[in-house]
Protein backbone atom coordinates (compact mmCIF):
# COMPACT_ATOMS: atom_id res chain seq x y z
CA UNK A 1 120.58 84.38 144.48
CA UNK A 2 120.44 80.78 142.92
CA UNK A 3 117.09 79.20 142.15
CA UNK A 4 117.14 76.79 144.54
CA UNK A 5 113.89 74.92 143.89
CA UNK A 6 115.05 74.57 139.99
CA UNK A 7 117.86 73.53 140.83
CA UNK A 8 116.08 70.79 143.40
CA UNK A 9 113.77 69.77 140.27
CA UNK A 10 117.24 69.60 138.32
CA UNK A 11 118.81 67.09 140.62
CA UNK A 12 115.38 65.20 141.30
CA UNK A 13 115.04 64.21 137.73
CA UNK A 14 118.36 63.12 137.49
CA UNK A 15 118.05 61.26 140.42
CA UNK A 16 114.86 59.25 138.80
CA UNK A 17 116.44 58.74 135.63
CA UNK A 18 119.31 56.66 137.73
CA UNK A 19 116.58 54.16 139.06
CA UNK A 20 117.34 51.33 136.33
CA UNK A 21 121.23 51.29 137.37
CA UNK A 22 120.62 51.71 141.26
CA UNK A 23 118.25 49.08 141.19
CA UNK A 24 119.92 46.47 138.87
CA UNK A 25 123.35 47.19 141.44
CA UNK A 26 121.17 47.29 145.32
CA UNK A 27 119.97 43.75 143.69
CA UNK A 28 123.16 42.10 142.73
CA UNK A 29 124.77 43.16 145.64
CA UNK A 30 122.12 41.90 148.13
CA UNK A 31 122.57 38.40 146.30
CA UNK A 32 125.87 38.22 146.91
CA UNK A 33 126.66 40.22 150.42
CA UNK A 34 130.27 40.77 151.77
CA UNK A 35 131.72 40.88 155.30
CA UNK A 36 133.39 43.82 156.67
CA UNK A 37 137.04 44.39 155.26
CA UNK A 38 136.48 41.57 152.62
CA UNK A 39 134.09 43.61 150.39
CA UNK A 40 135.94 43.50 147.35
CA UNK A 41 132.89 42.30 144.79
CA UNK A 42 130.87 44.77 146.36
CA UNK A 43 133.30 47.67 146.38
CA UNK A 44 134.03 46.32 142.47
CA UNK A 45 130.70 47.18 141.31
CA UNK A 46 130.17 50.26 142.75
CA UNK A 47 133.63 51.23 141.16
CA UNK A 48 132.46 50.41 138.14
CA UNK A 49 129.13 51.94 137.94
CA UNK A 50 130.64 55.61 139.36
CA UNK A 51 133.26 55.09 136.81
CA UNK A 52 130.93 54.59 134.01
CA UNK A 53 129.90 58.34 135.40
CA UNK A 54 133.38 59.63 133.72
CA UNK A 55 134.40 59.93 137.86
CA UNK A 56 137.92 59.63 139.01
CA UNK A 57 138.11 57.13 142.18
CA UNK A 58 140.43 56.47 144.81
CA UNK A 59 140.03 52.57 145.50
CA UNK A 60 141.52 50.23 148.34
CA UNK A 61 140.91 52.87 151.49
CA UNK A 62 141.25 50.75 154.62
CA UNK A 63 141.11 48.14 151.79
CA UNK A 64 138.11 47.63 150.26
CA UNK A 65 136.71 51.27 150.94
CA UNK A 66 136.25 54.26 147.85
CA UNK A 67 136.39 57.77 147.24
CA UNK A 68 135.23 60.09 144.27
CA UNK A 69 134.94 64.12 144.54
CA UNK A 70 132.63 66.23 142.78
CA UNK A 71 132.86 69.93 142.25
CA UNK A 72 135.88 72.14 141.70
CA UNK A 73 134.39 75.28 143.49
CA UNK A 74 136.20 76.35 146.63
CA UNK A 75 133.90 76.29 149.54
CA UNK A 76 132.66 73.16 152.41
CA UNK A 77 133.05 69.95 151.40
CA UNK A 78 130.30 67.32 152.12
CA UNK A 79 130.71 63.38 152.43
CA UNK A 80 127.75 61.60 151.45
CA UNK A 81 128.39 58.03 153.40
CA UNK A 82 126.94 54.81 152.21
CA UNK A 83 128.67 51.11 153.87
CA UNK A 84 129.36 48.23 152.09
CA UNK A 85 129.55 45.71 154.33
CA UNK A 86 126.60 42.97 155.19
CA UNK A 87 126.07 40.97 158.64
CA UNK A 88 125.44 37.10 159.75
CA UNK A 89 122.16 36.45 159.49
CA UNK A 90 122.22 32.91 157.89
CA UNK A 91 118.51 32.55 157.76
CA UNK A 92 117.87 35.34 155.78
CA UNK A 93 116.51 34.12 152.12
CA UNK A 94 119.74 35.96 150.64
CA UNK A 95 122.67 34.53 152.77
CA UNK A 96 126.03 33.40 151.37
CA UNK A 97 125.51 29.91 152.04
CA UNK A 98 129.49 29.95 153.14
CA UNK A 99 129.75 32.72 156.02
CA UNK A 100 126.00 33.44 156.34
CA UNK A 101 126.20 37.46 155.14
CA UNK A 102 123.50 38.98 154.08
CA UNK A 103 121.96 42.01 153.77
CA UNK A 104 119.51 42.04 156.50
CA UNK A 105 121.28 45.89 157.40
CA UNK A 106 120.34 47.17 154.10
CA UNK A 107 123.46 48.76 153.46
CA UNK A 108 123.16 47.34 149.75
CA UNK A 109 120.36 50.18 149.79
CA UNK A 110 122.91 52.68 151.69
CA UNK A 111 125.53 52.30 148.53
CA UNK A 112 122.84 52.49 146.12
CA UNK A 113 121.82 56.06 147.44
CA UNK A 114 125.47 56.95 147.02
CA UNK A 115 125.23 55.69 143.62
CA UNK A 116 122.38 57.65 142.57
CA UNK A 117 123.67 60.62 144.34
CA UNK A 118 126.30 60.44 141.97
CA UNK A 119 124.52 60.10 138.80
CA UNK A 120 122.43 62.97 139.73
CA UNK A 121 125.42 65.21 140.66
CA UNK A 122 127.09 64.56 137.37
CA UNK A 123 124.48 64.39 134.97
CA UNK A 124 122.54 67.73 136.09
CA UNK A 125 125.55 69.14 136.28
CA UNK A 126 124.29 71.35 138.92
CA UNK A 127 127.88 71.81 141.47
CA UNK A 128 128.62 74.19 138.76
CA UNK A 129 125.96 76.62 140.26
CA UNK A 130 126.74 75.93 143.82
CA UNK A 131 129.92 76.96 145.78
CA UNK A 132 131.42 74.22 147.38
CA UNK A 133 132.02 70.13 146.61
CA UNK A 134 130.79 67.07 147.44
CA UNK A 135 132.67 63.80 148.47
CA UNK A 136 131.36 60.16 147.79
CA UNK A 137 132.69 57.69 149.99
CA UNK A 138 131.50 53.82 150.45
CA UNK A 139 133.08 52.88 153.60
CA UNK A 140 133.67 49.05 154.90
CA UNK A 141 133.08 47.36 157.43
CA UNK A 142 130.41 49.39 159.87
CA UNK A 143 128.79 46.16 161.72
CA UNK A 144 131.32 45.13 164.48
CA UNK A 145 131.42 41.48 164.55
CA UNK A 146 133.87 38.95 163.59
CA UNK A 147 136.06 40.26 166.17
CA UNK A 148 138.79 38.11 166.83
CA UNK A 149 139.32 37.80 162.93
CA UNK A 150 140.15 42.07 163.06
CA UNK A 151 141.42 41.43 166.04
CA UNK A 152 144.51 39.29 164.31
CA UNK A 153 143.94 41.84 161.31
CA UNK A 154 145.24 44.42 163.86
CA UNK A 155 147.84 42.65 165.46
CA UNK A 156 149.63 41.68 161.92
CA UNK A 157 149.07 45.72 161.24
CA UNK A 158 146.82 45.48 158.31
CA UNK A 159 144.28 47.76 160.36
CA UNK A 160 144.29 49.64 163.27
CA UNK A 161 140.69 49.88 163.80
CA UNK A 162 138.17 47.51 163.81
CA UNK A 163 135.59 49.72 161.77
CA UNK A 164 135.61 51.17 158.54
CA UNK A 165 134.96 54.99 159.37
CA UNK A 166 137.77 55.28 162.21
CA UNK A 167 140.22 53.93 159.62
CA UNK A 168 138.78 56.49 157.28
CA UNK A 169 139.51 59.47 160.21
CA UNK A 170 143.20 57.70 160.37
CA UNK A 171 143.80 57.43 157.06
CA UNK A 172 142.81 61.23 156.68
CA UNK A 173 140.00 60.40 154.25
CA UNK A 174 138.02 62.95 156.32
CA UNK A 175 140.82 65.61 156.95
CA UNK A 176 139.30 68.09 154.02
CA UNK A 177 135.72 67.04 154.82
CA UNK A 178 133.54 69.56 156.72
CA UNK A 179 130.46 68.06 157.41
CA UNK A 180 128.97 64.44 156.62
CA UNK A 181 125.61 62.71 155.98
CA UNK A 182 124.20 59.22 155.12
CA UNK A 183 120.79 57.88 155.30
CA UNK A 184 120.38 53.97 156.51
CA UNK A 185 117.45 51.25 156.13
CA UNK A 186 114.68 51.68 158.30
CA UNK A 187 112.14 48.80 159.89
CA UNK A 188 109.41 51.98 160.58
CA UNK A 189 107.17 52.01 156.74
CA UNK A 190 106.87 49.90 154.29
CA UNK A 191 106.47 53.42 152.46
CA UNK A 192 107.91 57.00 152.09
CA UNK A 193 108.93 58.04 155.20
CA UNK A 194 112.14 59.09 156.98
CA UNK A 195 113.46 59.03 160.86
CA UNK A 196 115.49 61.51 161.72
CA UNK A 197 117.19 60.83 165.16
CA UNK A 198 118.61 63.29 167.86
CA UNK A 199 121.05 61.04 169.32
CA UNK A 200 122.24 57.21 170.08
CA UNK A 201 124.14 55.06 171.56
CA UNK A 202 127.61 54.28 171.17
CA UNK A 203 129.68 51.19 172.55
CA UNK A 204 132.74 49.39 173.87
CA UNK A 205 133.36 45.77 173.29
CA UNK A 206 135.02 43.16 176.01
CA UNK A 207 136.35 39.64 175.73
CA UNK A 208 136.56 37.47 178.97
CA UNK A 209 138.20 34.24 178.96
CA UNK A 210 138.07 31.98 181.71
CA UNK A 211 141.17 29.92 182.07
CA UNK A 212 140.10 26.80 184.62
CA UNK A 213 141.47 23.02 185.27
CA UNK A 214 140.26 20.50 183.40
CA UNK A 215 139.72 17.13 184.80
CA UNK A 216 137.53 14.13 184.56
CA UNK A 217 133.68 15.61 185.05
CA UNK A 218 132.25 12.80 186.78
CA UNK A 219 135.26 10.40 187.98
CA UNK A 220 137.27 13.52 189.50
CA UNK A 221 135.02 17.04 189.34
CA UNK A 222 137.30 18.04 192.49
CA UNK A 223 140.51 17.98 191.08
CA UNK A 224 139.06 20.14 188.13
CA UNK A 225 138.50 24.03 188.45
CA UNK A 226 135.15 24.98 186.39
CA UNK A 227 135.57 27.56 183.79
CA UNK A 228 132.04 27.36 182.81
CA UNK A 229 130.87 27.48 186.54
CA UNK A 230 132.96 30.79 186.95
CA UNK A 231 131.11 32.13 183.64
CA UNK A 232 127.81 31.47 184.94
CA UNK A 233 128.83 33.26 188.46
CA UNK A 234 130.18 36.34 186.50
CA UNK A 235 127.01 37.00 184.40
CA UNK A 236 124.96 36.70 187.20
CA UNK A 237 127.20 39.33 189.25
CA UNK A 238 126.74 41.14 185.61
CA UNK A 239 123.39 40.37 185.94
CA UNK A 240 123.01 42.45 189.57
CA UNK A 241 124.21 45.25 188.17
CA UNK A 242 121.34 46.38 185.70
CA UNK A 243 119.10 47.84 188.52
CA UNK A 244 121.53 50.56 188.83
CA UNK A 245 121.64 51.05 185.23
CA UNK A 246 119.72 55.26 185.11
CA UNK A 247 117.06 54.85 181.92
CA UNK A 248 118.26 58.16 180.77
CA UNK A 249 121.67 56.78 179.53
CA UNK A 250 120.15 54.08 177.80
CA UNK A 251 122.75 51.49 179.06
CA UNK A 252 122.65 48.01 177.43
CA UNK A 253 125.03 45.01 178.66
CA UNK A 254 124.91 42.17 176.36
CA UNK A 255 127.30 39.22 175.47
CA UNK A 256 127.65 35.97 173.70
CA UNK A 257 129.16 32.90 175.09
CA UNK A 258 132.01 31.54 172.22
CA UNK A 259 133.33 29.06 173.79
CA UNK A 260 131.89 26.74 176.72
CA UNK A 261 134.51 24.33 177.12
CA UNK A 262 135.98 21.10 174.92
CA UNK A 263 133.72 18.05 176.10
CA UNK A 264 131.16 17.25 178.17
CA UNK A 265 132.57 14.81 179.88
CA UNK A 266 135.73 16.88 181.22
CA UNK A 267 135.47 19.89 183.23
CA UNK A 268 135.82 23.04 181.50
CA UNK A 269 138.92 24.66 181.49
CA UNK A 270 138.64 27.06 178.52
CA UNK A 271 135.47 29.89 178.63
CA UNK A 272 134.92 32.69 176.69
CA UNK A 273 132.47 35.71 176.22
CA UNK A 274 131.80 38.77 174.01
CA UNK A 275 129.89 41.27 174.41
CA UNK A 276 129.38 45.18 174.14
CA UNK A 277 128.57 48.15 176.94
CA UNK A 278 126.60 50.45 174.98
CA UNK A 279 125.39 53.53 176.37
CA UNK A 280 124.30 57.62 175.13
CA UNK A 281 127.76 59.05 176.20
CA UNK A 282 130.95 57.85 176.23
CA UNK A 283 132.03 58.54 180.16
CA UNK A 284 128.89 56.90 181.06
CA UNK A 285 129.78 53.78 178.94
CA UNK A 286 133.37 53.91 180.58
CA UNK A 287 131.95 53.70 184.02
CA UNK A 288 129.53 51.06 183.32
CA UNK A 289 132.57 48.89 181.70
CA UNK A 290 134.39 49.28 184.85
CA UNK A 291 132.17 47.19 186.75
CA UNK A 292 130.75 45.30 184.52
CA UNK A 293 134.80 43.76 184.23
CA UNK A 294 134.78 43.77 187.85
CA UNK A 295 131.71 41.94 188.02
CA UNK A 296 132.99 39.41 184.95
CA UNK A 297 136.52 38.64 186.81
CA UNK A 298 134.65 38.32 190.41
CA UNK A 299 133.81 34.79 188.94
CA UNK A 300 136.76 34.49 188.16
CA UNK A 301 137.77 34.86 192.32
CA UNK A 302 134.98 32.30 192.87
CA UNK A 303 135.57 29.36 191.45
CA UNK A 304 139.67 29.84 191.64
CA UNK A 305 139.93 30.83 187.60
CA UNK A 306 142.62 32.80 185.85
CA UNK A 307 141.13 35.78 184.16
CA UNK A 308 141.56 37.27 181.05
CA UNK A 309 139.77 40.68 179.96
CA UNK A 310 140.28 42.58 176.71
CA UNK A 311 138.89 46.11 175.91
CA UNK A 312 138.80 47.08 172.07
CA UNK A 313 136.65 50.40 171.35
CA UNK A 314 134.00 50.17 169.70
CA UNK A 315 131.74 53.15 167.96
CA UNK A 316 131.26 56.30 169.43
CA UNK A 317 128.03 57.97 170.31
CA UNK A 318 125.84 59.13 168.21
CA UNK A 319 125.10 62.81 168.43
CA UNK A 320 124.18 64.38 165.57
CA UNK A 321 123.84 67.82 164.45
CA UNK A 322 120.98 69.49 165.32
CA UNK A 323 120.93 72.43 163.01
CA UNK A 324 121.77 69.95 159.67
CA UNK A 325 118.93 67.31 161.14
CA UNK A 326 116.53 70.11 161.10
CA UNK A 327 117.73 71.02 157.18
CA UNK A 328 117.28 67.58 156.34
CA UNK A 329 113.97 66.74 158.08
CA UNK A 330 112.35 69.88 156.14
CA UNK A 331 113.87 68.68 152.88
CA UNK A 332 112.11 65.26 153.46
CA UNK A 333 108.81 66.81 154.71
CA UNK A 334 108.70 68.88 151.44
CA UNK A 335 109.25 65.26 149.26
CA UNK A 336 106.91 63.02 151.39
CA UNK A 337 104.73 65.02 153.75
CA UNK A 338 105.63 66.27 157.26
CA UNK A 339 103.54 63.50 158.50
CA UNK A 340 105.90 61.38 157.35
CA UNK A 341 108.94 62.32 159.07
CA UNK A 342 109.62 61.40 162.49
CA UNK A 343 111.86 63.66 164.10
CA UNK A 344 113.20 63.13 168.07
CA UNK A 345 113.55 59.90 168.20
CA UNK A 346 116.62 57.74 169.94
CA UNK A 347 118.97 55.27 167.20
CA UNK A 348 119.15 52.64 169.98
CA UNK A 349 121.43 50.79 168.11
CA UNK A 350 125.35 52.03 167.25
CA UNK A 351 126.94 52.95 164.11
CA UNK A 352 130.62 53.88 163.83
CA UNK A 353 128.82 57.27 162.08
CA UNK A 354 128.83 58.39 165.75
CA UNK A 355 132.46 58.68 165.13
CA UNK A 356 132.53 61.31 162.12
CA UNK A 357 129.79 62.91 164.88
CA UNK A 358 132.27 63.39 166.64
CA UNK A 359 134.73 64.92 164.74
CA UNK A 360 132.35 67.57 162.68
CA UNK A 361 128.54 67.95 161.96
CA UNK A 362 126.72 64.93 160.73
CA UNK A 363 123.44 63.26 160.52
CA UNK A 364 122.49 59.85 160.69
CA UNK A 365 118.78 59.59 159.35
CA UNK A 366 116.98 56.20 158.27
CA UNK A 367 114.10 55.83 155.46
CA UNK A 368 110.88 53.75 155.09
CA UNK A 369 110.56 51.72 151.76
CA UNK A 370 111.75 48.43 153.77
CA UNK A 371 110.04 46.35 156.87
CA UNK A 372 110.99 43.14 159.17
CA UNK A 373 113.97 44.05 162.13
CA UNK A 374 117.70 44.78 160.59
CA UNK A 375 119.74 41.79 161.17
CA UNK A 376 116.96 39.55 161.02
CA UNK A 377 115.50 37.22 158.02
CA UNK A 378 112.60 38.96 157.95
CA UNK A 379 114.40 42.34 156.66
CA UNK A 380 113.21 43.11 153.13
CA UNK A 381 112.86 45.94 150.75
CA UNK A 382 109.02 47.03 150.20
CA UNK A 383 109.62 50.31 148.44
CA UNK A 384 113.24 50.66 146.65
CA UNK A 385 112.15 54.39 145.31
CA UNK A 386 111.19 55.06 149.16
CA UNK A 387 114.41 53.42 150.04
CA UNK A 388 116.75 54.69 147.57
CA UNK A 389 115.29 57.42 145.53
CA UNK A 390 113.61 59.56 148.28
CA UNK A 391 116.80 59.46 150.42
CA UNK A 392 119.11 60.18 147.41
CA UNK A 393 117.15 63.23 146.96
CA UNK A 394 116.47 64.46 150.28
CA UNK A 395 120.58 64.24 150.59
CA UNK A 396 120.87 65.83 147.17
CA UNK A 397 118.56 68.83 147.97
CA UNK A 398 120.14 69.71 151.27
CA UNK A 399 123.47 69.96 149.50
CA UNK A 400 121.62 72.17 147.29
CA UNK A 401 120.62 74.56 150.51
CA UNK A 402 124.02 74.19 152.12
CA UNK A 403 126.14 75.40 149.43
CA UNK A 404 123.38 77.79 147.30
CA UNK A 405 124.63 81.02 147.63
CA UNK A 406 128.44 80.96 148.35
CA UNK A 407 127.65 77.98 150.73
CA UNK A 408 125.81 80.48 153.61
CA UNK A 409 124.41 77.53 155.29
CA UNK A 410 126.93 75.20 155.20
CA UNK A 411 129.40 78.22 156.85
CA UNK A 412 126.32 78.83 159.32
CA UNK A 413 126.46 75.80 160.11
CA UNK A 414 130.43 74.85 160.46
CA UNK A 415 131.02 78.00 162.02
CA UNK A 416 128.24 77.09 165.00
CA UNK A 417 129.89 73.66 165.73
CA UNK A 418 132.01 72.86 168.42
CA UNK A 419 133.13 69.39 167.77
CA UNK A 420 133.68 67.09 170.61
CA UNK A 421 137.37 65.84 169.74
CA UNK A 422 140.01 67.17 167.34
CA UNK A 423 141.75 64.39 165.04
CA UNK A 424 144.55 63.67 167.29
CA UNK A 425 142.13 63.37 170.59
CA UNK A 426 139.62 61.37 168.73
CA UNK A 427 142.58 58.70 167.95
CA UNK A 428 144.40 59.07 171.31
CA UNK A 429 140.55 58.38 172.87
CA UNK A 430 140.26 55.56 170.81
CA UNK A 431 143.97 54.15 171.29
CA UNK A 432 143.42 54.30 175.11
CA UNK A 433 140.42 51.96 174.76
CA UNK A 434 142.45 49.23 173.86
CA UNK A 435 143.67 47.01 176.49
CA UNK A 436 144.29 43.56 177.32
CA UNK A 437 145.04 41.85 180.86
């Protein structure tokens, strides 16, 4: 039987004796944040840090995205997960001055966990006592934005997906992987503490355009068809819907208006809206996109427009593992205190995470050590140990228990999962989301 609290301390103090690199790399890169697909500074300095490490990487995955294995021993392999690309928020303190990213989603703190992960791995040199290995992966592009820009990136085939981890699953980045964890930024403590939900929402996005008549807006309004008119009548009809939206599924309809016509002065004859249907399973979220199109294009039928709707999948729900959330959540009690680790609660949000969910057991966790909403220019870290160095080592000591002891847990585990899609339906699920009419 291995020692599994030595070899915890092992790994810990390893992990602390990373701090000065972790911290000098979470800082640079949150000066000088990337968007999603574009993160080639970012994914440059994390090369180079887990190559001063002596590891071997695999560089350029869905093109900006990296891979390094640890451990020779056959047995599970686990993918420890951090993202490396920022959002808009362009009044954060931080934000490129250029495209406005930032990082207001503290992934910057997610790749820095990865990083000390790593140094701890290698330096304690404890995969040598356990029976299986562990993958490192820093994966682009997780926020979904910027849309019709990977929308063009699609159509001239330089991705298929418009996330990082489904390119991952495509690429086969994930075929040898058995299991997968990451730990995100929370907005909960401004201290040690950890969240460790049982499920969220995933999403699909649509794009409506409005194609009207433009004419003179005050000499000639009749001869004109109004795209912005037929906008206005579709959210509304949108709008009518949400009272039969159940609470259980935690449905959410929102959308952004990118274009409201050319000039005041004509009538609009060019209108167009994004938005997302996020919901806690995907049937539900196909249902509810159903009519929320049919409730988009009846403006359409109002005001006379030609209507244009596009469907591009976006992340899957997120339902996590219950067994490996419970491993987890008693690693973290045992490092900050059991009061001190909310368990149960709902990610509201998305994360493409849902995805690898999907596919095999995985847990999506977030830490204190930061405070302010994500996404907003109030996001900032309180706590980088908290952040970084208590979620490093909360990931680090429940690869410890899943692979002590010719990996008993981690085969518990695997062999007790029934994932929701194989490979081939996860990608022929996603393929059949796309659509455009």
């Amino acid at each position: 039987m291995v020692d599994r609290e030595s070899l915890k301390k092992k790994i810990f103090a390893a992990a602390d004796a990373a701090e000065p690199m972790a911290r000098a790399y979470a800082e640079d890169i949150a000066a000088n944040a990337e968007l999603g697909f574009f993160e080639k500074r970012t994914s440059g300095k994390l090369a180079e840090n887990l190559e001063s490490l002596g590891l071997k990487l695999k560089k350029s995955i869905a093109l900006t995205g990296l891979r390094a294995d640890i451990g020779e021993n056959k047995g599970p392999k686990i993918a420890l997960i951090g993202e490396l690309d920022g959002i808009v928020c362009r009044n954060h303190p931080q934000a490129n001055p250029v495209d406005g990213a930032s990082h207001s989603c503290g992934h910057n703190l997610q790749t820095a966990i990865v990083l000390t992960a790593a140094a701890a791995l290698v330096r304690s040199g404890v995969m040598k006592e356990l029976d299986g290995s562990v993958t490192l992966m820093a994966v682009p592009a997780e926020e979904f934005i910027e849309i019709d820009r990977r929308k063009k990136m699609r159509d001239e085939g330089t991705i298929a997906y418009l996330c990082g981890k489904p390119e991952f699953v495509r690429l086969g980045e994930f075929d040898d992987v058995d299991m997968a964890m990451m730990v995100h930024a929370g907005e909960f403590s401004a201290g040690p503490a950890f969240s460790v939900p049982y499920h969220g929402n995933g999403f699909r996005v649509f794009m409506v355009r409005y194609e009207g008549k433009q004419a003179h807006a005050a000499a000639a309004p009749d001869q004109g068809i109004n795209a912005l008119y037929a906008a206005v009548a579709g959210i509304n009809a949108v709008n009518a819907l949400r009272e039969t939206f159940r609470d259980n599924d935690h449905v959410r309809v929102h959308f952004i208006i990118t274009k409201g016509g050319d000039s005041v002065n004509s009538v609009p004859d060019d209108v167009r809206l994004e938005g997302y249907v996020r919901a806690a399973d995907a049937a539900v979220i196909d249902s509810v996109f159903a009519k929320v199109e049919r409730a988009f294009r009846s403006g359409a039928e109002a005001l006379g427009c030609k209507f244009h709707f596009t469907s591009i999948p976006g992340d899957m729900p997120l339902a996590v593992c219950d067994s490996l959330n419970r491993l987890f959540a008693e690693n973290a009690a045992a490092l900050v205190g059991r009061d001190n680790v909310l368990t149960g609660s709902y990610f509201a949000a998305s994360t493409d995470m849902g995805d690898i969910c999907h596919l095999m057991p995985g847990i999506h966790p977030s830490a204190g050590g930061s405070v302010g909403a994500l996404h907003s220019a109030q996001f900032k870290v309180t706590d980088f140990r908290a952040a970084v160095l208590d979620s490093a080592k909360v990931l680090l000591a429940t690869v410890v228990d899943l692979l002590a002891d010719d990996a008993a847990k981690a085969r518990e585990i695997i062999g007790g999962f029934k994932p929701i899609y194989t490979k081939a339906q996860y990608l022929a699920a996603m393929d059949a989301r796309f659509s455009e009419h």
